[in-house]
C-alpha atoms as a PDB file:
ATOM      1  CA  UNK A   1      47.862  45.964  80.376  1.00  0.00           C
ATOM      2  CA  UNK A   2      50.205  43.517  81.903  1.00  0.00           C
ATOM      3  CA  UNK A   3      54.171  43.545  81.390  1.00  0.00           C
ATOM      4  CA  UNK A   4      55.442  39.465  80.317  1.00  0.00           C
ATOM      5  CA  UNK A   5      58.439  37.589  80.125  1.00  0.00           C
ATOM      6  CA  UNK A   6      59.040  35.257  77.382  1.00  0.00           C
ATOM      7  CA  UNK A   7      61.347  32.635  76.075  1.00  0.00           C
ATOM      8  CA  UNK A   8      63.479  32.981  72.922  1.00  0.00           C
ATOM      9  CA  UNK A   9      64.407  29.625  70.945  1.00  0.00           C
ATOM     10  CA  UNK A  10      67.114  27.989  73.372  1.00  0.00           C
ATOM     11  CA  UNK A  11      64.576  28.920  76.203  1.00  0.00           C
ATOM     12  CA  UNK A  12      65.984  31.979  77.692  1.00  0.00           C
ATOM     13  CA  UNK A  13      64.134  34.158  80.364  1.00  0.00           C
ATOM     14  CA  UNK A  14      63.865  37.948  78.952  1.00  0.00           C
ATOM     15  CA  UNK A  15      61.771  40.476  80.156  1.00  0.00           C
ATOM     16  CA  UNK A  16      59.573  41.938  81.201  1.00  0.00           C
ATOM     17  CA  UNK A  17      58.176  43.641  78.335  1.00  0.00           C
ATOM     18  CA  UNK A  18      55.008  45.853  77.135  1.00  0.00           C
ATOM     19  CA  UNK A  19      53.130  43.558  74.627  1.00  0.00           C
ATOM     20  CA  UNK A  20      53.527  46.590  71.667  1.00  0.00           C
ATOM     21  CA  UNK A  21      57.043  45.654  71.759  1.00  0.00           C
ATOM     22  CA  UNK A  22      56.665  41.898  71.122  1.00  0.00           C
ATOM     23  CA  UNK A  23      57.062  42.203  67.671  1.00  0.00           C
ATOM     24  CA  UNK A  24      60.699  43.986  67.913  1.00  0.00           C
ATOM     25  CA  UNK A  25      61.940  41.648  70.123  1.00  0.00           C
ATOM     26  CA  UNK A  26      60.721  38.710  68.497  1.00  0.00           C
ATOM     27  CA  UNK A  27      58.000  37.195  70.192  1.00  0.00           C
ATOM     28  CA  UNK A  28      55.209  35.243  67.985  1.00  0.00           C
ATOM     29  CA  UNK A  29      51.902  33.661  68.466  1.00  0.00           C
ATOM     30  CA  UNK A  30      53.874  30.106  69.949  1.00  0.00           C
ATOM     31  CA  UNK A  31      56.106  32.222  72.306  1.00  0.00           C
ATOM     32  CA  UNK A  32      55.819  30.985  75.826  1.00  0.00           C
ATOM     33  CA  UNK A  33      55.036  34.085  77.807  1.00  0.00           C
ATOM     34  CA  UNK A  34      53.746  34.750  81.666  1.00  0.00           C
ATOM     35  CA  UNK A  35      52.783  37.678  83.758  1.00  0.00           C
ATOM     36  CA  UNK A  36      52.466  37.992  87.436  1.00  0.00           C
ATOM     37  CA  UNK A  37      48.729  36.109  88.007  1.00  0.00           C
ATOM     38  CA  UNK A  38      49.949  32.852  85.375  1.00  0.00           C
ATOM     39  CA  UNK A  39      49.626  29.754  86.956  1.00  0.00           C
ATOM     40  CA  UNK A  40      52.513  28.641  83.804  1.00  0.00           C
ATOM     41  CA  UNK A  41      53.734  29.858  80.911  1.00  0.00           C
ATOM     42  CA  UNK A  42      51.736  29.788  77.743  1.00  0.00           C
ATOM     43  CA  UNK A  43      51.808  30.391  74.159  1.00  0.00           C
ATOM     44  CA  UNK A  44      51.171  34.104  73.506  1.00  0.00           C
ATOM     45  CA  UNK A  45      48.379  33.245  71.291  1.00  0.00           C
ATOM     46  CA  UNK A  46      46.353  31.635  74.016  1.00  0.00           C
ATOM     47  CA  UNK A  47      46.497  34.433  76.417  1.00  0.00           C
ATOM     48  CA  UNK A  48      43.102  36.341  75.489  1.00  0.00           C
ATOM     49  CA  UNK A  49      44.531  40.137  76.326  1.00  0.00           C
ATOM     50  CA  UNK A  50      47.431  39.515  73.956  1.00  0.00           C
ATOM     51  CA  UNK A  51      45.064  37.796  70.868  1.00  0.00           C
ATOM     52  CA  UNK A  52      44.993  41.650  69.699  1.00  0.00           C
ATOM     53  CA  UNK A  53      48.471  41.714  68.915  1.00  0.00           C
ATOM     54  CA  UNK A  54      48.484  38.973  66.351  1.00  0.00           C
ATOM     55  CA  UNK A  55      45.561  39.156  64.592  1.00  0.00           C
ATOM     56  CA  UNK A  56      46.130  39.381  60.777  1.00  0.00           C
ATOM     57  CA  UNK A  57      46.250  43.022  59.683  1.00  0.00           C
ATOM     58  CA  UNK A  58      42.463  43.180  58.014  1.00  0.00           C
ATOM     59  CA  UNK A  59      43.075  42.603  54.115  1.00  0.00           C
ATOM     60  CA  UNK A  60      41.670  45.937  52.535  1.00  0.00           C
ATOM     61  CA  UNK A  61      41.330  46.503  48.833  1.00  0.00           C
ATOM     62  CA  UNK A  62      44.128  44.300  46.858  1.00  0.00           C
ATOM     63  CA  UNK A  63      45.600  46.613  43.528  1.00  0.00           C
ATOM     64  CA  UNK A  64      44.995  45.463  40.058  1.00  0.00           C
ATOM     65  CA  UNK A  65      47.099  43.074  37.919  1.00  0.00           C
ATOM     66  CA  UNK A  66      49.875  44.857  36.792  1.00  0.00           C
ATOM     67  CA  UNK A  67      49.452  44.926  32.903  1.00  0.00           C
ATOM     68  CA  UNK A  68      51.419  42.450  30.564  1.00  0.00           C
ATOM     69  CA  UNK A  69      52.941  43.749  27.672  1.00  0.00           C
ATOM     70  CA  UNK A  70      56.021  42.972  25.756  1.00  0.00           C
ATOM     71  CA  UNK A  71      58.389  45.583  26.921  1.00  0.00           C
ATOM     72  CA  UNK A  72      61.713  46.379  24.773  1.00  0.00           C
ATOM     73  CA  UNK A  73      64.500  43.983  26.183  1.00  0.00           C
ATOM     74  CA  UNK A  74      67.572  46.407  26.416  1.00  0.00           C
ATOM     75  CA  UNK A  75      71.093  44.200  26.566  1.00  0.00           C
ATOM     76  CA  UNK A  76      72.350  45.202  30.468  1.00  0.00           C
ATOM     77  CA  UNK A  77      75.826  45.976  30.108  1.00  0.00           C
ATOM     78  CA  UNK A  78      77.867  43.046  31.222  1.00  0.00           C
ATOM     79  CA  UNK A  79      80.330  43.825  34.559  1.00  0.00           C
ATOM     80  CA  UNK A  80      83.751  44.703  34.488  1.00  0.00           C
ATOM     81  CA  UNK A  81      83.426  45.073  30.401  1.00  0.00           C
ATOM     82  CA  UNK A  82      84.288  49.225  30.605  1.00  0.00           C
ATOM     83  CA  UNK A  83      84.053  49.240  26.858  1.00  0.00           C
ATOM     84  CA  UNK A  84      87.250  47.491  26.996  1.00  0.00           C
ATOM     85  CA  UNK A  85      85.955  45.246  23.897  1.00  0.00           C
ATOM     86  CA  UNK A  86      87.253  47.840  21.656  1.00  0.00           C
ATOM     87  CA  UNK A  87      90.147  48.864  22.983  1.00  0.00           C
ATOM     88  CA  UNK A  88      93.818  47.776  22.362  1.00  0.00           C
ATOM     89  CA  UNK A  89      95.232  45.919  25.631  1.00  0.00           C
ATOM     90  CA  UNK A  90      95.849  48.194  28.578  1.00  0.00           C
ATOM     91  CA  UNK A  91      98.820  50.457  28.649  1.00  0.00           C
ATOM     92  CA  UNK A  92     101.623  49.478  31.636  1.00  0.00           C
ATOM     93  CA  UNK A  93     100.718  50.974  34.734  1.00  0.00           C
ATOM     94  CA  UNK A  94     104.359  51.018  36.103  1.00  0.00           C
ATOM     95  CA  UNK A  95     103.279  50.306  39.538  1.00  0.00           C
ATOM     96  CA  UNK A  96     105.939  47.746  40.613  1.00  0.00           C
ATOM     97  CA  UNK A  97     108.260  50.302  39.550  1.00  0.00           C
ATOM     98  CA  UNK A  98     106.723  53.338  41.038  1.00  0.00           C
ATOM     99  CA  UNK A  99     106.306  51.714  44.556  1.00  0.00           C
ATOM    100  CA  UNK A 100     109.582  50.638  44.455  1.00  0.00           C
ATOM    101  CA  UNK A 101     111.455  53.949  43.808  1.00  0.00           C
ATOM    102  CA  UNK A 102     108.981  55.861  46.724  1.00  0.00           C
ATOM    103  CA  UNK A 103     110.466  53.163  48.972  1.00  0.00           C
ATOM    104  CA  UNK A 104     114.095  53.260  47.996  1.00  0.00           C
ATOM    105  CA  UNK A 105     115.400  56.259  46.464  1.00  0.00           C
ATOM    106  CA  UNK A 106     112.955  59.519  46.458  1.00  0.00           C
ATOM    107  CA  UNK A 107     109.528  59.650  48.427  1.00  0.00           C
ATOM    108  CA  UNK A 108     108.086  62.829  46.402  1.00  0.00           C
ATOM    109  CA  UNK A 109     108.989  61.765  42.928  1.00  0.00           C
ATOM    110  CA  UNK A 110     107.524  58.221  43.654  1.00  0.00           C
ATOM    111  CA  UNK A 111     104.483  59.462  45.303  1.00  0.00           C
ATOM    112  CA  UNK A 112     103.858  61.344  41.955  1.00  0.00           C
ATOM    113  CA  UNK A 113     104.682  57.695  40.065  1.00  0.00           C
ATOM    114  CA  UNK A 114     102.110  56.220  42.105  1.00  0.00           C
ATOM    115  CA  UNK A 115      99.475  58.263  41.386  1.00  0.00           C
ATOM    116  CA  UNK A 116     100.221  58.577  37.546  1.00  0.00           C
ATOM    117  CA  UNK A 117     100.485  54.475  37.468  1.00  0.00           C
ATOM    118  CA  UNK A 118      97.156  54.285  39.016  1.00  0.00           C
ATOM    119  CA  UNK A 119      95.770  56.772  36.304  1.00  0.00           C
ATOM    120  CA  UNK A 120      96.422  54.620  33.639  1.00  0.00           C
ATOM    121  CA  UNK A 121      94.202  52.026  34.845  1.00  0.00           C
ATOM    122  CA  UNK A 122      91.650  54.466  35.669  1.00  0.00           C
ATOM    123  CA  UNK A 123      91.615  56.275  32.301  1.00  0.00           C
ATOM    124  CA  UNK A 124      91.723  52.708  30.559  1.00  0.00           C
ATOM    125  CA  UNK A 125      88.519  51.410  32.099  1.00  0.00           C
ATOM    126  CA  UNK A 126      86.667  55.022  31.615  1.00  0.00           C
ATOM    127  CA  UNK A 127      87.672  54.269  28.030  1.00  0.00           C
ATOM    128  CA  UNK A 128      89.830  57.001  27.608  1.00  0.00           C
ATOM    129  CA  UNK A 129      92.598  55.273  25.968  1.00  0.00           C
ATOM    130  CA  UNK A 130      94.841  58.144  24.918  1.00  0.00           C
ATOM    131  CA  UNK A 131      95.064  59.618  28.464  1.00  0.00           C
ATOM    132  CA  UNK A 132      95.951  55.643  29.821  1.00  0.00           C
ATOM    133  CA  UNK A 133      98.917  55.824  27.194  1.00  0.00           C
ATOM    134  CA  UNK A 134      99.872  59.470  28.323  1.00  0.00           C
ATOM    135  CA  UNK A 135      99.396  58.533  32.112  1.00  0.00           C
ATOM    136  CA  UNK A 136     102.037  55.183  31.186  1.00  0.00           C
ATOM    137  CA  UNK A 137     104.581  57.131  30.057  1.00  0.00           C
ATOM    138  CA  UNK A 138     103.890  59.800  32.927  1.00  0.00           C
ATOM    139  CA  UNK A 139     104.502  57.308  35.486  1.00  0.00           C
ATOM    140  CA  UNK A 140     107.295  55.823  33.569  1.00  0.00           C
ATOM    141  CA  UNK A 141     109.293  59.279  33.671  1.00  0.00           C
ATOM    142  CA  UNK A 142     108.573  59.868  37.222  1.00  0.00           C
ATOM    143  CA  UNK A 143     110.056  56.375  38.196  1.00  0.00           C
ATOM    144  CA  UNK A 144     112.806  57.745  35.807  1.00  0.00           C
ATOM    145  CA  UNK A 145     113.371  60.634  37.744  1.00  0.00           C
ATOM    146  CA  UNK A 146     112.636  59.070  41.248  1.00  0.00           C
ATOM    147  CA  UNK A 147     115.547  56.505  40.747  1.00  0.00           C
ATOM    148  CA  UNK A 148     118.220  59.157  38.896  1.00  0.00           C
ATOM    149  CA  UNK A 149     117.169  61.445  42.187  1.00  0.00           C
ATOM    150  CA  UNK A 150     117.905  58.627  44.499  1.00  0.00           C
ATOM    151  CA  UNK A 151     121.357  57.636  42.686  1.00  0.00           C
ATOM    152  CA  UNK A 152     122.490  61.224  42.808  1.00  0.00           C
ATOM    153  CA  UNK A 153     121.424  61.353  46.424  1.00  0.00           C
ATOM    154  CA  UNK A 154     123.095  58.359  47.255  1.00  0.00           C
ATOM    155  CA  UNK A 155     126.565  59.075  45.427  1.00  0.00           C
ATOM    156  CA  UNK A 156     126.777  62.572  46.670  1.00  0.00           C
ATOM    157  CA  UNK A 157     126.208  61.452  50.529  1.00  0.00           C
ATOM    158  CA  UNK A 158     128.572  58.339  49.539  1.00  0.00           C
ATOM    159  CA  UNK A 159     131.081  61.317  48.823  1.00  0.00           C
ATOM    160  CA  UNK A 160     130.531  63.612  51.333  1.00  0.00           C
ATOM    161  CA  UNK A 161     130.985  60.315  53.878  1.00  0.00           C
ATOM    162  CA  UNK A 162     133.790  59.547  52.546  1.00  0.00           C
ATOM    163  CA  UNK A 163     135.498  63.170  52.721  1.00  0.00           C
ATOM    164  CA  UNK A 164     135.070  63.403  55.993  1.00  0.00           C
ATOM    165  CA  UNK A 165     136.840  60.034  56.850  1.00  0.00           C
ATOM    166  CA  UNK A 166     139.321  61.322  54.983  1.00  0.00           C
END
């Protein structure tokens, strides 16, 4: 069997190719196609060694109606709900606070604010209310602590600076 070129939709050359491979490349019954022997390009359809390749696939036995019954409609959850419906409005996360304090006064303490902030979201949207209102005032005492850390840290090399002018 012959090897053909063909032309995609803005008439590009590609090529050549083995006729099994027309169909992952894209080339369908109108393709233009030619082989060495081709007075001119033709549709793929009209050369008789390629009409193999697009016959229809023979229909063979076709399955049964499926059957029709009333089946129980179940109420689909709806998005982003989280059984928050029931719940009294989320706890604060702290966030703003937590971020700010890892920046600006102590890295560790506000890395542990971050990740306590973010819990309270988490918890709240698993439902877990009482472990959103923990993980708030978690985070809120670790921004606590991350910003008395940094103020102590700050005065005491403030000091020791200015001893040492002195």
């Amino acid at each position: 069997m012959n090897d053909y070129f063909y032309l995609d939709s803005q008439n590009r050359q590609h090529g050549p190719i083995s006729p099994d491979k027309f169909a992952e490349n894209g080339v369908s019954p109108q393709t233009l196609v030619w082989c060495n022997g081709m007075k001119d390009w033709m549709p793929a359809e009209s050369v008789p060694e390629l009409q193999e390749f697009f016959k229809p696939f023979a229909a063979g036995p076709q399955p049964p109606q499926p059957p029709h019954y009333n089946a129980p409609q179940h109420e689909a959850p709806q998005p982003n709900s989280y059984n928050s419906q029931h719940l009294p409005p989320c706890p604060d996360t702290h966030m703003v606070a937590a971020v700010l304090v890892t920046i600006c006064c102590c890295l560790p303490f506000g890395i542990v604010a971050i990740v306590k902030a973010n819990q309270v979201t988490t918890f709240y949207y698993q439902g877990l209310y009482d472990q959103a209102v923990i993980a708030s005032a978690d985070a809120d005492k670790w921004v606590k602590l991350a910003l008395l850390f940094g103020v102590i840290s700050f005065c005491t090399y403030g000091g020791l600076t200015l001893l040492s002018v002195l």
